[in-house]
Protein backbone atom coordinates (compact mmCIF):
# COMPACT_ATOMS: atom_id res chain seq x y z
CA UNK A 1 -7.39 -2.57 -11.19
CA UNK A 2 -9.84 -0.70 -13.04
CA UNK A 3 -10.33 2.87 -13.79
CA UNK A 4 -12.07 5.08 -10.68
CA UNK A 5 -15.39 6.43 -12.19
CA UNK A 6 -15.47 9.90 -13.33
CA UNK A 7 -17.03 12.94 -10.78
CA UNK A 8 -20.44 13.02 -11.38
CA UNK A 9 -22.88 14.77 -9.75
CA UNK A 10 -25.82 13.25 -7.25
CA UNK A 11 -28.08 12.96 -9.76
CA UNK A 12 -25.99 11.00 -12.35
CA UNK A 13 -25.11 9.14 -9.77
CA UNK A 14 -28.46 8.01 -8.26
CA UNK A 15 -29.46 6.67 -11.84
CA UNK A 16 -26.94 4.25 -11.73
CA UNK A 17 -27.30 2.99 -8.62
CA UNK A 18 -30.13 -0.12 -9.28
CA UNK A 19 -28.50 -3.84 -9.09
CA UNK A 20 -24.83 -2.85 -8.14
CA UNK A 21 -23.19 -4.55 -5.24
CA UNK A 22 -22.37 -1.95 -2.00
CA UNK A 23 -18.78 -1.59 -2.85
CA UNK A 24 -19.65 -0.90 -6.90
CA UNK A 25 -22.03 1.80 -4.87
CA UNK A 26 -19.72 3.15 -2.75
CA UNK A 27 -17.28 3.56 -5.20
CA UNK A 28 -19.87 5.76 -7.34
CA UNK A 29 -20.40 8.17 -4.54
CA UNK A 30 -16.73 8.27 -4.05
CA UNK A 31 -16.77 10.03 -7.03
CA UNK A 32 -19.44 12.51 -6.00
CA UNK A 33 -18.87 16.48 -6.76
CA UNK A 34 -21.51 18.87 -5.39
CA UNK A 35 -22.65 22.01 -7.46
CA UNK A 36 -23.04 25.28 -6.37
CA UNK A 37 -26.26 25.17 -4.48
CA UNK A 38 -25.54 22.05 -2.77
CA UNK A 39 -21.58 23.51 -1.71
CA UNK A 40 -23.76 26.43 -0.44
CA UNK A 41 -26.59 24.55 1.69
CA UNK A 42 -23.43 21.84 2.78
CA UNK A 43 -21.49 24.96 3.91
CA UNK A 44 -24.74 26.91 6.25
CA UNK A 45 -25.38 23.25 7.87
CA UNK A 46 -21.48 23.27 8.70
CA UNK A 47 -21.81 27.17 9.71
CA UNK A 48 -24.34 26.31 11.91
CA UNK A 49 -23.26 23.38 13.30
CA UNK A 50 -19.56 23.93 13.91
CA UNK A 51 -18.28 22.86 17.93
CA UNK A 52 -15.32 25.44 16.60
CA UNK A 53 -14.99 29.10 14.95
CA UNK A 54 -12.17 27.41 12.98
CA UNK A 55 -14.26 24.85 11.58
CA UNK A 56 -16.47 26.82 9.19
CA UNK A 57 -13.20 28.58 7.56
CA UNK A 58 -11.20 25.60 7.24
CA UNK A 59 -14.11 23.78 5.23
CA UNK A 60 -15.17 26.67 3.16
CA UNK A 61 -11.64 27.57 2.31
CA UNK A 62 -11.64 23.38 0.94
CA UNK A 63 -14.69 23.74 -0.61
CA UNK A 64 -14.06 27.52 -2.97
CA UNK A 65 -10.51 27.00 -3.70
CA UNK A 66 -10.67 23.02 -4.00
CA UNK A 67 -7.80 22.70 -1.53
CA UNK A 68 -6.87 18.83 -0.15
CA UNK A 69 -6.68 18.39 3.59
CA UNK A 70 -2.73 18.48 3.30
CA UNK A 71 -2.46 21.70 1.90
CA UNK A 72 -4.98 23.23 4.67
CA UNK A 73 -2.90 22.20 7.29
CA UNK A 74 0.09 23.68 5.58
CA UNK A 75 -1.39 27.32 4.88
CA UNK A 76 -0.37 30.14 6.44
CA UNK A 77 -1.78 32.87 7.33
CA UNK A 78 0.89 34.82 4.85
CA UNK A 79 -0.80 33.04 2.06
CA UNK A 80 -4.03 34.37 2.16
CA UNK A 81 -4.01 37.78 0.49
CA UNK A 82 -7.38 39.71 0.79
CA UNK A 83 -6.49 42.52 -1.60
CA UNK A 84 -5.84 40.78 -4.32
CA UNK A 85 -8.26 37.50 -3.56
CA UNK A 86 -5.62 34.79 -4.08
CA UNK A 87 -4.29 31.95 -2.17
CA UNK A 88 -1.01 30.99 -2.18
CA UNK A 89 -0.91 27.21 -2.20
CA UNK A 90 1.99 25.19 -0.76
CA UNK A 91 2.16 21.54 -2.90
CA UNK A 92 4.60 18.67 -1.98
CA UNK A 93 5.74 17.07 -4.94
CA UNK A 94 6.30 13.08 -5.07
CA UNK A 95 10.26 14.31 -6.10
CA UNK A 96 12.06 13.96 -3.03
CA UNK A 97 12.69 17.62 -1.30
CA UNK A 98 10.75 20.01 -4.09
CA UNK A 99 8.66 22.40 -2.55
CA UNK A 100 6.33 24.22 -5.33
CA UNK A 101 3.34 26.79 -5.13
CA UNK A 102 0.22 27.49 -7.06
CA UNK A 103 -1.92 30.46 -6.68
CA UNK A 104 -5.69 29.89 -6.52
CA UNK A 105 -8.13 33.12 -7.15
CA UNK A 106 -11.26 34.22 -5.69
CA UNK A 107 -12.78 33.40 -9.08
C-alpha cells in the first residue's frame, strides 16, 4: 500500500489532476485542506443553509479547533470554557480503557 498524499491545498491539487485515473483523483482531493478564506465562505454557506441551529456550531467547532467527528459527539458542554477560550478535548486511545485529554485554544 502506498503512502496517502500529503494535504495540499485546491490549487496544488488541481495542477495535478491531468491524465490520472478517478481513484488516483479522488485520492488527491482526499487530501484536500481549505485555508482561511475558503473555511470562512464553507462555514456562511453552512450558516445559511443549516435545516438545524445545531448544525452551524457543530461544523464550525470541527473546522477552528480541527476536532474529528468522534470527539464532537463526545464534548460536553463542561468542556467548552468561554473565559479562557479553550476546549477540553476527550481522545480514545487505541490502548484498551485509557481515556486522555488535550486542550485546544481559541488561537
Amino acid at each position: 500500500m502506498d503512502e496517502k498524499p500529503p494535504f495540499q491545498t485546491r490549487a496544488e491539487i488541481s495542477r495535478q489532476l491531468v491524465g490520472l485515473r478517478d481513484c488516483q483523483q479522488v485520492e488527491l482531493w482526499d487530501s484536500l485542506y481549505l485555508r482561511v478564506e475558503e473555511i470562512d465562505l464553507f462555514l456562511n454557506e453552512v450558516h445559511s443553509l443549516a435545516m438545524h441551529e445545531w448544525i452551524y456550531p457543530l461544523v464550525a467547532t470541527a473546522a477552528h479547533a480541527g476536532l474529528r467527528r468522534s470527539e464532537l459527539i463526545r464534548l460536553r458542554k463542561s468542556d467548552v470554557d468561554f473565559d479562557a477560550m479553550v476546549i477540553t478535548v476527550r481522545e480514545l486511545k487505541r490502548t484498551k480503557g485509557k481515556r486522555t485529554t488535550r486542550r485546544v485554544p481559541r488561537d
